[in-house]
Protein backbone atom coordinates (compact mmCIF):
# COMPACT_ATOMS: atom_id res chain seq x y z
CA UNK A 1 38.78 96.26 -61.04
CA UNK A 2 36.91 95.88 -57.81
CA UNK A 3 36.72 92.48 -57.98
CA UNK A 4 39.75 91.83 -57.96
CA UNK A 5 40.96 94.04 -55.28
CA UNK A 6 38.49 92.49 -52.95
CA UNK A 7 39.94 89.10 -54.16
CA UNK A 8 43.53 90.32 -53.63
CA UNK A 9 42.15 91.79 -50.47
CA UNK A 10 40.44 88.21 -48.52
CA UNK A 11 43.46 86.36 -50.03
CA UNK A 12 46.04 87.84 -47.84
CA UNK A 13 43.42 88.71 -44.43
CA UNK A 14 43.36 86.44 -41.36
CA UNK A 15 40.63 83.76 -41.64
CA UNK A 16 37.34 84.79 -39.46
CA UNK A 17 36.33 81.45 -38.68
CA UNK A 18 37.74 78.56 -36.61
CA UNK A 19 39.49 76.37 -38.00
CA UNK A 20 38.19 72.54 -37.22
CA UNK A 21 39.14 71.42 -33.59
CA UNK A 22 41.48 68.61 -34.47
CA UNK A 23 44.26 68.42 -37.21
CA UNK A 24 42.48 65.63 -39.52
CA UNK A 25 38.23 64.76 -39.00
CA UNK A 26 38.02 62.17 -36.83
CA UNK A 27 35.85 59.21 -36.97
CA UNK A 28 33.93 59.66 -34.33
CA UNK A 29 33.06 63.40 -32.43
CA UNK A 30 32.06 61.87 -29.26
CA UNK A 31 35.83 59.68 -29.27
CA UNK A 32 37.46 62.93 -30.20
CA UNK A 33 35.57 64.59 -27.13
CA UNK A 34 36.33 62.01 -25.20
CA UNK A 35 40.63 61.35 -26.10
CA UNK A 36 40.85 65.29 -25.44
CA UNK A 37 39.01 65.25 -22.17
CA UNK A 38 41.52 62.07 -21.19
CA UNK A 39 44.38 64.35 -22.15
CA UNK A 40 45.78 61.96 -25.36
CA UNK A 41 44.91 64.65 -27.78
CA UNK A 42 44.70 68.01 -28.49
CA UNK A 43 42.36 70.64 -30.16
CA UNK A 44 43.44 73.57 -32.32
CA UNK A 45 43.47 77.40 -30.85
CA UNK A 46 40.37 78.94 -31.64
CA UNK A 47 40.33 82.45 -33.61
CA UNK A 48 40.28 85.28 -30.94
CA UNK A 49 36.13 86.28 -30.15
CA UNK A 50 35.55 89.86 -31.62
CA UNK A 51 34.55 92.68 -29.14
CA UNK A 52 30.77 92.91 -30.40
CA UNK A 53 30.58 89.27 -30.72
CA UNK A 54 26.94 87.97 -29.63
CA UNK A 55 27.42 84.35 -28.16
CA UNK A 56 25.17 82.62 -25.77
CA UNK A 57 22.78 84.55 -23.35
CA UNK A 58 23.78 85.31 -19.85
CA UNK A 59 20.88 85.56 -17.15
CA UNK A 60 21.29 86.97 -13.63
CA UNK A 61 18.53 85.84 -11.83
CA UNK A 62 19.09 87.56 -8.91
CA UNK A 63 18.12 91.26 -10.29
CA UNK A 64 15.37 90.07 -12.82
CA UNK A 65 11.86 91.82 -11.59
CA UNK A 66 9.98 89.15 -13.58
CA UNK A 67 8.02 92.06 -16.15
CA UNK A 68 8.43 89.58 -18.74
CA UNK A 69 9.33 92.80 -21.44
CA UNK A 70 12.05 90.42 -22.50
CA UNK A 71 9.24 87.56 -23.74
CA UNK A 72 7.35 90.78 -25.69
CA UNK A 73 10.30 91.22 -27.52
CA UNK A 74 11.64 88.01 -28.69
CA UNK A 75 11.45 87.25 -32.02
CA UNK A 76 12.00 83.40 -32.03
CA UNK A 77 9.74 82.98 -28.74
CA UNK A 78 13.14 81.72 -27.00
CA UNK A 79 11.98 82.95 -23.24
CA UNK A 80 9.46 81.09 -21.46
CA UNK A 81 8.15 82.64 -18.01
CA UNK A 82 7.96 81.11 -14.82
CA UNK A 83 4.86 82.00 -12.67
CA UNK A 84 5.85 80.34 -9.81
CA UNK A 85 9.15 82.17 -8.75
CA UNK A 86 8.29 85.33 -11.18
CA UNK A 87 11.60 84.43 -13.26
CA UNK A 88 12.32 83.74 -16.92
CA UNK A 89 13.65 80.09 -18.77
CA UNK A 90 15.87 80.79 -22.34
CA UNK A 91 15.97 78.29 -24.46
CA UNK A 92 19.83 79.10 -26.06
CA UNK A 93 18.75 75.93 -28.70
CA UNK A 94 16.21 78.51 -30.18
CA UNK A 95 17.37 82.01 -29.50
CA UNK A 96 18.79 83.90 -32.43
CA UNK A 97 21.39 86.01 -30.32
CA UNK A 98 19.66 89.19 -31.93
CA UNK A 99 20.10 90.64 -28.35
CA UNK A 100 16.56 92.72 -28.14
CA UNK A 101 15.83 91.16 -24.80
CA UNK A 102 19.00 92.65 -23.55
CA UNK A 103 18.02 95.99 -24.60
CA UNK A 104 14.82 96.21 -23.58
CA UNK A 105 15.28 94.92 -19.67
CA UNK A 106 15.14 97.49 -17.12
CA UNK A 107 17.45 95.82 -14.55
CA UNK A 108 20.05 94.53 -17.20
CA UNK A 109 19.97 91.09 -15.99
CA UNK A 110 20.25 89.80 -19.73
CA UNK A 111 23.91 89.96 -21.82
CA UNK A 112 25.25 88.34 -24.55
CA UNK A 113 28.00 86.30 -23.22
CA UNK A 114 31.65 85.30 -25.78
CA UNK A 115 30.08 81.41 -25.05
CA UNK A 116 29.61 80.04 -28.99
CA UNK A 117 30.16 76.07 -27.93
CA UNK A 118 26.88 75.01 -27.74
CA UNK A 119 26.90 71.90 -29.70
CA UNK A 120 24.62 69.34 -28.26
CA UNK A 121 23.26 66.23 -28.87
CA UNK A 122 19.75 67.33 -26.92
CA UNK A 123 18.54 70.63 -27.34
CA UNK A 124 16.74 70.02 -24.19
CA UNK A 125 20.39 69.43 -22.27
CA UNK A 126 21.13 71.60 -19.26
CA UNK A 127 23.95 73.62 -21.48
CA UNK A 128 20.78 74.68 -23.62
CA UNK A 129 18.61 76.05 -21.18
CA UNK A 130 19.90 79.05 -18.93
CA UNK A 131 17.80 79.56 -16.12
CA UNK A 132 20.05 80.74 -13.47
């Protein structure tokens, strides 16, 4: 009886997952990316971010102290340190969004941000690493 109330249930709720950008798959991503950006197409509305969502990390540079608690804590060794100014380098391409650095840092210089568009063809691209 469970099952189907649950079934009943997720066949009548909102769906919690966009919805592909465009109406049909296109051929090409990169033509898609690039008719959009020209203004000769459109993308669908994505679904609304939820309050607790944990999207790409944020990094204020200013107020980070360099104690490098943030690279103890990381789980998928995402943080690199930089000797040379006493600041940190994420890697977004390998962090898990599990959010322990933010947690852990005194000065609060580390959020999750609503950012999940991180697609890229390089996970060495400037989108990928947050430094600043």
């Amino acid at each position: 009886m469970t099952m189907i109330f649950e079934l009943l249930t997720q066949m009548f709720k909102r769906p919690a997952t966009n919805q592909f950008p465009a109406r049909h798959a296109p051929k090409s991503v990169h033509g898609l990316v690039a008719t959009v950006q020209a203004g000769k197409a459109k993308l669908n509305p994505p679904v609304p971010v939820p309050e607790d969502f944990r999207g790409k990390i944020f990094y204020n540079r200013e107020t980070c102290i360099g104690c490098k608690l943030c690279i103890n804590v990381c789980p998928a060794h995402a943080i690199e340190f930089l000797p040379e100014n006493k600041k940190v380098r994420i890697f977004a391409a390998q962090c898990i969004q599990c959010g322990q650095c933010n947690d852990v840092c005194p000065k609060n210089c580390l959020s999750m941000s609503k950012e999940f568009a991180m697609a890229d063809t390089n996970k060495m691209s400037a989108n990928l690493i947050v430094e600043k």
